[in-house]
C-alpha atoms as a PDB file:
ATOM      1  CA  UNK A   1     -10.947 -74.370 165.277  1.00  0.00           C
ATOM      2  CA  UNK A   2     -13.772 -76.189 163.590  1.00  0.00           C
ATOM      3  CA  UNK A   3     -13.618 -78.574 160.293  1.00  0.00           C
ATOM      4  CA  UNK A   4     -16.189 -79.242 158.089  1.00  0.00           C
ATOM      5  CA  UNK A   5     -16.598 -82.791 157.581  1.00  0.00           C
ATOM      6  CA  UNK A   6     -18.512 -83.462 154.179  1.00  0.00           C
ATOM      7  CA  UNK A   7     -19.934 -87.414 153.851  1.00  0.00           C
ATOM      8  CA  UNK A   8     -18.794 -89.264 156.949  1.00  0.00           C
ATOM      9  CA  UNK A   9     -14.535 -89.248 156.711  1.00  0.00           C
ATOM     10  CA  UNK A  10     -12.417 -86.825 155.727  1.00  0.00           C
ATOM     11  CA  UNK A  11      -8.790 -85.467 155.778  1.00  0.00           C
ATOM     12  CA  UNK A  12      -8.129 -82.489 157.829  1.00  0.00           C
ATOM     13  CA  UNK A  13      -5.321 -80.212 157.406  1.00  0.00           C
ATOM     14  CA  UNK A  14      -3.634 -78.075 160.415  1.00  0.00           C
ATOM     15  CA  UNK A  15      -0.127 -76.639 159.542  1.00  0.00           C
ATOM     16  CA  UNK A  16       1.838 -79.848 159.025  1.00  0.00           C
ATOM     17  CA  UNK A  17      -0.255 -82.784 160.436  1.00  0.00           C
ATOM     18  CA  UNK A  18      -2.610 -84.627 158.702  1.00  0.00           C
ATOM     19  CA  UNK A  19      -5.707 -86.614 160.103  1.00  0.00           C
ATOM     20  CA  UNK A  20      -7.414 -88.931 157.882  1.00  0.00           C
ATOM     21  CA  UNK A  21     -11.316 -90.246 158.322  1.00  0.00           C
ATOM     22  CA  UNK A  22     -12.446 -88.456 161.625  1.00  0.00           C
ATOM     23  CA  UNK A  23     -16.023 -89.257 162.539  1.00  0.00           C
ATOM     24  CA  UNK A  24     -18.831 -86.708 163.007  1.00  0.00           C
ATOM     25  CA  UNK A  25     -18.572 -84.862 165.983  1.00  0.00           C
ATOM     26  CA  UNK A  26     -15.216 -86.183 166.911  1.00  0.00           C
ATOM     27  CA  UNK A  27     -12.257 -83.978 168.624  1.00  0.00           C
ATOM     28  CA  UNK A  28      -9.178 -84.516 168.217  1.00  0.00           C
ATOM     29  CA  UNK A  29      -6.191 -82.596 169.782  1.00  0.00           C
ATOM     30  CA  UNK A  30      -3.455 -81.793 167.346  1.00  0.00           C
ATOM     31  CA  UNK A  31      -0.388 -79.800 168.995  1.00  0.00           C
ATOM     32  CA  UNK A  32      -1.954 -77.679 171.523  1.00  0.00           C
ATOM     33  CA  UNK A  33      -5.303 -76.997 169.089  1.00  0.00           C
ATOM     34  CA  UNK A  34      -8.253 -78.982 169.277  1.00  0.00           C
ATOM     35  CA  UNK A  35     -10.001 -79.602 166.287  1.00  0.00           C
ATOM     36  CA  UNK A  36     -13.787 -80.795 165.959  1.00  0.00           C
ATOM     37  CA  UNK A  37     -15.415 -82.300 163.181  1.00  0.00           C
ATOM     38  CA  UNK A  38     -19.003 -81.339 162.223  1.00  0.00           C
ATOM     39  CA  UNK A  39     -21.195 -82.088 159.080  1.00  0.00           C
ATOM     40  CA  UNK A  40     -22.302 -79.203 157.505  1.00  0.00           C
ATOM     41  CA  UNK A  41     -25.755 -79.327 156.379  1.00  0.00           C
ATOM     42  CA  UNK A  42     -24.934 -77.052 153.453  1.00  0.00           C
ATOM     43  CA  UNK A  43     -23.187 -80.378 151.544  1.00  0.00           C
ATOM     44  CA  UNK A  44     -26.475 -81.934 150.919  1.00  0.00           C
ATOM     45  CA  UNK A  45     -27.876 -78.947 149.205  1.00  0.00           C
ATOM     46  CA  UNK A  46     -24.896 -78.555 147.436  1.00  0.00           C
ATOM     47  CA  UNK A  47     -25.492 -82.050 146.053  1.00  0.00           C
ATOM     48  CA  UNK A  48     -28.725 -81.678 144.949  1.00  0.00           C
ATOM     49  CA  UNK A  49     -28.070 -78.101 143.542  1.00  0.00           C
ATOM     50  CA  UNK A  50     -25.414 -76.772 140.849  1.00  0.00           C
ATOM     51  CA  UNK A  51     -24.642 -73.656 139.702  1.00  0.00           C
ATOM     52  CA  UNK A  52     -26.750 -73.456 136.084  1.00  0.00           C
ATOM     53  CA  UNK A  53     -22.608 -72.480 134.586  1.00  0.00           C
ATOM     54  CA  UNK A  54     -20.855 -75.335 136.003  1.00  0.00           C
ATOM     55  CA  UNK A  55     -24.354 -77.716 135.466  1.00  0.00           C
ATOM     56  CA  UNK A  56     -23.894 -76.925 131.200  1.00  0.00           C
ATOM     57  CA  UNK A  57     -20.305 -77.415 131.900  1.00  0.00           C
ATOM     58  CA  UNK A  58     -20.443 -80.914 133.257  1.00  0.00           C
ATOM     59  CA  UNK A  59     -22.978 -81.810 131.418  1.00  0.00           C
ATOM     60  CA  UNK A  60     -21.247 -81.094 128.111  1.00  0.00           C
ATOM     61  CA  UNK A  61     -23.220 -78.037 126.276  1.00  0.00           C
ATOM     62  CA  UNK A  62     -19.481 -75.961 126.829  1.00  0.00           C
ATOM     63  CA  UNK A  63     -16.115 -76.663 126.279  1.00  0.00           C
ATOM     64  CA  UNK A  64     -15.140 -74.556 129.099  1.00  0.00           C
ATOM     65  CA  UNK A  65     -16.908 -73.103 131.839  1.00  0.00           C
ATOM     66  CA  UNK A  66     -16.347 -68.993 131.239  1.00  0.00           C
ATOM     67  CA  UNK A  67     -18.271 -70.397 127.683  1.00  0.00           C
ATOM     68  CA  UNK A  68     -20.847 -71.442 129.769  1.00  0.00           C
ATOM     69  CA  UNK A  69     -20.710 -68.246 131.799  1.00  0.00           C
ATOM     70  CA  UNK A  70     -20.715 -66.258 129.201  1.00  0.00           C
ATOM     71  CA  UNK A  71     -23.535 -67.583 127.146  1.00  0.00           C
ATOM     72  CA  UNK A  72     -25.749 -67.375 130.765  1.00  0.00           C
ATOM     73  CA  UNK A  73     -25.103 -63.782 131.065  1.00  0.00           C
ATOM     74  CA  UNK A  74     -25.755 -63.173 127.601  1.00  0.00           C
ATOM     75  CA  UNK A  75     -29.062 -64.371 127.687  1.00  0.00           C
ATOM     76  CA  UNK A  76     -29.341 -67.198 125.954  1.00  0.00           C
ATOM     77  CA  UNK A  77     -29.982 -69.515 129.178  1.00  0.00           C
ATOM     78  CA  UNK A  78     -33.566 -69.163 130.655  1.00  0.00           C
ATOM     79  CA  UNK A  79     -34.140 -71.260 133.764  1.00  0.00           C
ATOM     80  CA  UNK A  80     -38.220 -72.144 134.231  1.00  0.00           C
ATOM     81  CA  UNK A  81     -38.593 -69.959 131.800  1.00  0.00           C
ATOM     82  CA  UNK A  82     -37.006 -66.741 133.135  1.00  0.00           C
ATOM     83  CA  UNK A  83     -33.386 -65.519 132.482  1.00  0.00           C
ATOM     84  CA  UNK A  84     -30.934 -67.082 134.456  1.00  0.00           C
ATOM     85  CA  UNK A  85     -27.360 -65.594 135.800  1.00  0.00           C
ATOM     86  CA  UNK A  86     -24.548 -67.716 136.312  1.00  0.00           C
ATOM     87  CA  UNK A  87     -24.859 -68.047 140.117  1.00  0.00           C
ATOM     88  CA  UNK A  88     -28.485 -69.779 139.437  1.00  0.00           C
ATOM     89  CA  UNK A  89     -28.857 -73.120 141.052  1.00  0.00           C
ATOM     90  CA  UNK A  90     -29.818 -76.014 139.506  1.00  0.00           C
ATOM     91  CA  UNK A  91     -32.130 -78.987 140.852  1.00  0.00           C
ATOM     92  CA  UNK A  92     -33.609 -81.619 139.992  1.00  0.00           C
ATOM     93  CA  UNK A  93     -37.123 -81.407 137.574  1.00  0.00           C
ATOM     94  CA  UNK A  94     -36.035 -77.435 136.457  1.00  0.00           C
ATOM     95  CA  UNK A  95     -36.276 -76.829 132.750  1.00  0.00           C
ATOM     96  CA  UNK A  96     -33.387 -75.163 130.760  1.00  0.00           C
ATOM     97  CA  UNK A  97     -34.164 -73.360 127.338  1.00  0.00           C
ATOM     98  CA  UNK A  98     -30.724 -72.877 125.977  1.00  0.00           C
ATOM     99  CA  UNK A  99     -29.745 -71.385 122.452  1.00  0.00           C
ATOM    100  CA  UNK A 100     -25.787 -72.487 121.500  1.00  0.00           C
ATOM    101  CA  UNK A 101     -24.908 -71.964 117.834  1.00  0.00           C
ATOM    102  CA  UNK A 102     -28.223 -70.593 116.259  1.00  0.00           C
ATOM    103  CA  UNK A 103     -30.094 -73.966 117.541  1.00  0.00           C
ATOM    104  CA  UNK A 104     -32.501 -74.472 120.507  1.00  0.00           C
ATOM    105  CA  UNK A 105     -32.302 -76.782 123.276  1.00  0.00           C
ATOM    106  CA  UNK A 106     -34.777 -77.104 125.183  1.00  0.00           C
ATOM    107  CA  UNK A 107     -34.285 -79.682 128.441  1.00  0.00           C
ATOM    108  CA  UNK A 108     -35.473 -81.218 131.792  1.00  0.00           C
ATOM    109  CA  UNK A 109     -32.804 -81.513 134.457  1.00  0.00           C
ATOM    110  CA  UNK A 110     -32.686 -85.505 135.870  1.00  0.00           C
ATOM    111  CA  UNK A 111     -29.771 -85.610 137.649  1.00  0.00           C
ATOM    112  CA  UNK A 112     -27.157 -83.253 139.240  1.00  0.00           C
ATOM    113  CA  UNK A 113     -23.302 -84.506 137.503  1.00  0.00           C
ATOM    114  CA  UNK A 114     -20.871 -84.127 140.159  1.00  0.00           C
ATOM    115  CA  UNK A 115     -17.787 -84.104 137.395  1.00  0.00           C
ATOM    116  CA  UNK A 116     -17.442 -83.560 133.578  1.00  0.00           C
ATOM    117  CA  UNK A 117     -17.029 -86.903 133.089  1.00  0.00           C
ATOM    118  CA  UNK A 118     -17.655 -88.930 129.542  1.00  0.00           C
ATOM    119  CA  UNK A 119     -20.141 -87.859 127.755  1.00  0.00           C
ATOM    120  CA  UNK A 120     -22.998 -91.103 128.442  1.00  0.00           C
ATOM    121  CA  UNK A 121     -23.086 -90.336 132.009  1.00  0.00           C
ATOM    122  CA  UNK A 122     -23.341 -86.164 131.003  1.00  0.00           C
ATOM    123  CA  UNK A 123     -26.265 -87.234 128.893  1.00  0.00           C
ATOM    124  CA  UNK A 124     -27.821 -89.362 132.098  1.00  0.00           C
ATOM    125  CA  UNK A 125     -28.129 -86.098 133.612  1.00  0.00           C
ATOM    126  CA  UNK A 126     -30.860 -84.307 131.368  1.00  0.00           C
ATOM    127  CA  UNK A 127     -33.679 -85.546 129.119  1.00  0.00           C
ATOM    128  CA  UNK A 128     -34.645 -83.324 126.291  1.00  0.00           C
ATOM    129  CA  UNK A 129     -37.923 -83.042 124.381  1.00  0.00           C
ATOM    130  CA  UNK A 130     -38.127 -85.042 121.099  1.00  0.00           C
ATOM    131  CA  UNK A 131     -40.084 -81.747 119.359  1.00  0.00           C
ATOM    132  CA  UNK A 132     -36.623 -79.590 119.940  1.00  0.00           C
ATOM    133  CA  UNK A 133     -34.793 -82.684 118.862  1.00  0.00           C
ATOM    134  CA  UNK A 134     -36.853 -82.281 115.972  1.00  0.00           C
ATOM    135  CA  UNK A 135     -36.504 -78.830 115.115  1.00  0.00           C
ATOM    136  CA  UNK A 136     -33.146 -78.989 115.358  1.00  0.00           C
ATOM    137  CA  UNK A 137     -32.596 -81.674 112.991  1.00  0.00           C
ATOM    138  CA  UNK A 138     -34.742 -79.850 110.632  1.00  0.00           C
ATOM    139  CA  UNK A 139     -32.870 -76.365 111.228  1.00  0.00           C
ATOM    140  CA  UNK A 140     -29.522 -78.137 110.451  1.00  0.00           C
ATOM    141  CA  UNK A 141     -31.166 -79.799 107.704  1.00  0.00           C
ATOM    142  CA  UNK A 142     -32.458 -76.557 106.022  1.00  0.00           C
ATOM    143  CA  UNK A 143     -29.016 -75.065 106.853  1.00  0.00           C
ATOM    144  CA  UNK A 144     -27.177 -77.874 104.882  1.00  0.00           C
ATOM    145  CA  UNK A 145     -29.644 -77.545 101.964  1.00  0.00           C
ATOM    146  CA  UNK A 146     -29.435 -73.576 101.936  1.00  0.00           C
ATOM    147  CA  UNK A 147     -25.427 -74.249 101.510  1.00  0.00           C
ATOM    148  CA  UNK A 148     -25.858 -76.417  98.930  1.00  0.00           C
ATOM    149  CA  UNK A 149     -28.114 -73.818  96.821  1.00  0.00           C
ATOM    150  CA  UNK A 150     -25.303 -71.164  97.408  1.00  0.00           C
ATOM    151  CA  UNK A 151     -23.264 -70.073  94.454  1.00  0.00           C
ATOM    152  CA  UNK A 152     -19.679 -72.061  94.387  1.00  0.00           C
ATOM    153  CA  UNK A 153     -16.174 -70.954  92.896  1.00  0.00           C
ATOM    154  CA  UNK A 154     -13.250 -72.051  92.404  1.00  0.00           C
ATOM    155  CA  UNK A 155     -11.362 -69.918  95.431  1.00  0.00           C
ATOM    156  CA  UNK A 156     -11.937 -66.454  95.817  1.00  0.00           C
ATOM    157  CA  UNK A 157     -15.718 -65.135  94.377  1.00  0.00           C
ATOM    158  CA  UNK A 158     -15.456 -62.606  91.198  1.00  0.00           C
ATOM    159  CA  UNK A 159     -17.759 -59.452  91.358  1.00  0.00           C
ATOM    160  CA  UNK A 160     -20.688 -61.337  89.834  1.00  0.00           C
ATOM    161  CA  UNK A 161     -20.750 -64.488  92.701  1.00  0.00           C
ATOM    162  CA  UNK A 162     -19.928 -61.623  95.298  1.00  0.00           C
ATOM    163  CA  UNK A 163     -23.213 -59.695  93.900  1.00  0.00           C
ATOM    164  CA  UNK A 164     -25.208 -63.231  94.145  1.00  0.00           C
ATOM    165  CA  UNK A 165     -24.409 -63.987  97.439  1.00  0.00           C
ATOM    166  CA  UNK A 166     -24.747 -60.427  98.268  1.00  0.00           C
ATOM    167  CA  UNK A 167     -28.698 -60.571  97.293  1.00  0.00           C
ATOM    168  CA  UNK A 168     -28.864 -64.144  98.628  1.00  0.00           C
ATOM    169  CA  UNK A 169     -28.478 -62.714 102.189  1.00  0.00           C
ATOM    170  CA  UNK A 170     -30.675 -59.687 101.831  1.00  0.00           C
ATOM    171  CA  UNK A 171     -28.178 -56.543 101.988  1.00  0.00           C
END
């Protein structure tokens, strides 16, 4: 029975015994099964290389990771510049175009989080262009303006404000 060892030390688990910080390529015998350690060469990949869903998870963009899934396989995630699906990896130097709420993002990938964790080390992880920083202040901007302009009552709208904001959207 082989264990994958990840960075060095590691617990293994077999039935009820426990073995704490084997070395690489150590065997141990536990019971009457011998257990060897390996690395797996896979873990440094994995470390350099997130799933694009869990990467906008971590990295804040989501509340919740089926959010982040979702808005993937929606299309509003392109990966260097092609669609992505949620199983995409990420790695270091890609470029993410993401649309969340109406407003574009568009962002270079510096780092690869290994939790959600506060929100200064999500933002170590990406660095994103001052001109979509731009146009997104100037989209909310508009967007606050355009509220201001609209017609406002006193609760519910009579016939006449519903008729006003009725041509203010274009129906």
């Amino acid at each position: 029975m082989r264990y994958i060892l990840p960075h060095g030390g590691a617990v293994a688990q077999l039935g009820e015994r426990r073995v704490r910080n084997a070395e690489v390529g150590s065997s141990i015998l536990l019971g009457s099964t011998s257990v060897k350690f390996c690395f797996n060469p896979t873990m440094s990949e994995s470390s350099q290389a997130l799933r694009i869903d869990r990467w906008l998870y971590f990295c804040r963009f989501f509340k919740t990771r089926s959010k982040a899934s979702a808005a993937v396989t929606g299309g509003h995630v392109r990966l260097n510049g092609e669609r992505a699906a949620p199983g995409n990896r990420v790695q270091v130097g890609d470029r993410i175009h993401l649309v969340r709420e109406r407003l574009d993002y568009s962002i270079e990938v510096t780092g690869i989080p290994t939790r959600r964790g506060p929100a200064l080390e999500a933002r170590r992880c990406y660095v994103e262009d001052e001109a979509s920083v731009r146009e997104r202040e100037d989209k909310t901007a508009a967007l606050r303006q355009d509220r201001l302009l609209m017609p406002k009552t006193e609760g519910r709208p009579d016939k006449h404000t519903r008729r006003r904001l009725r041509d203010r959207k274009g129906r």
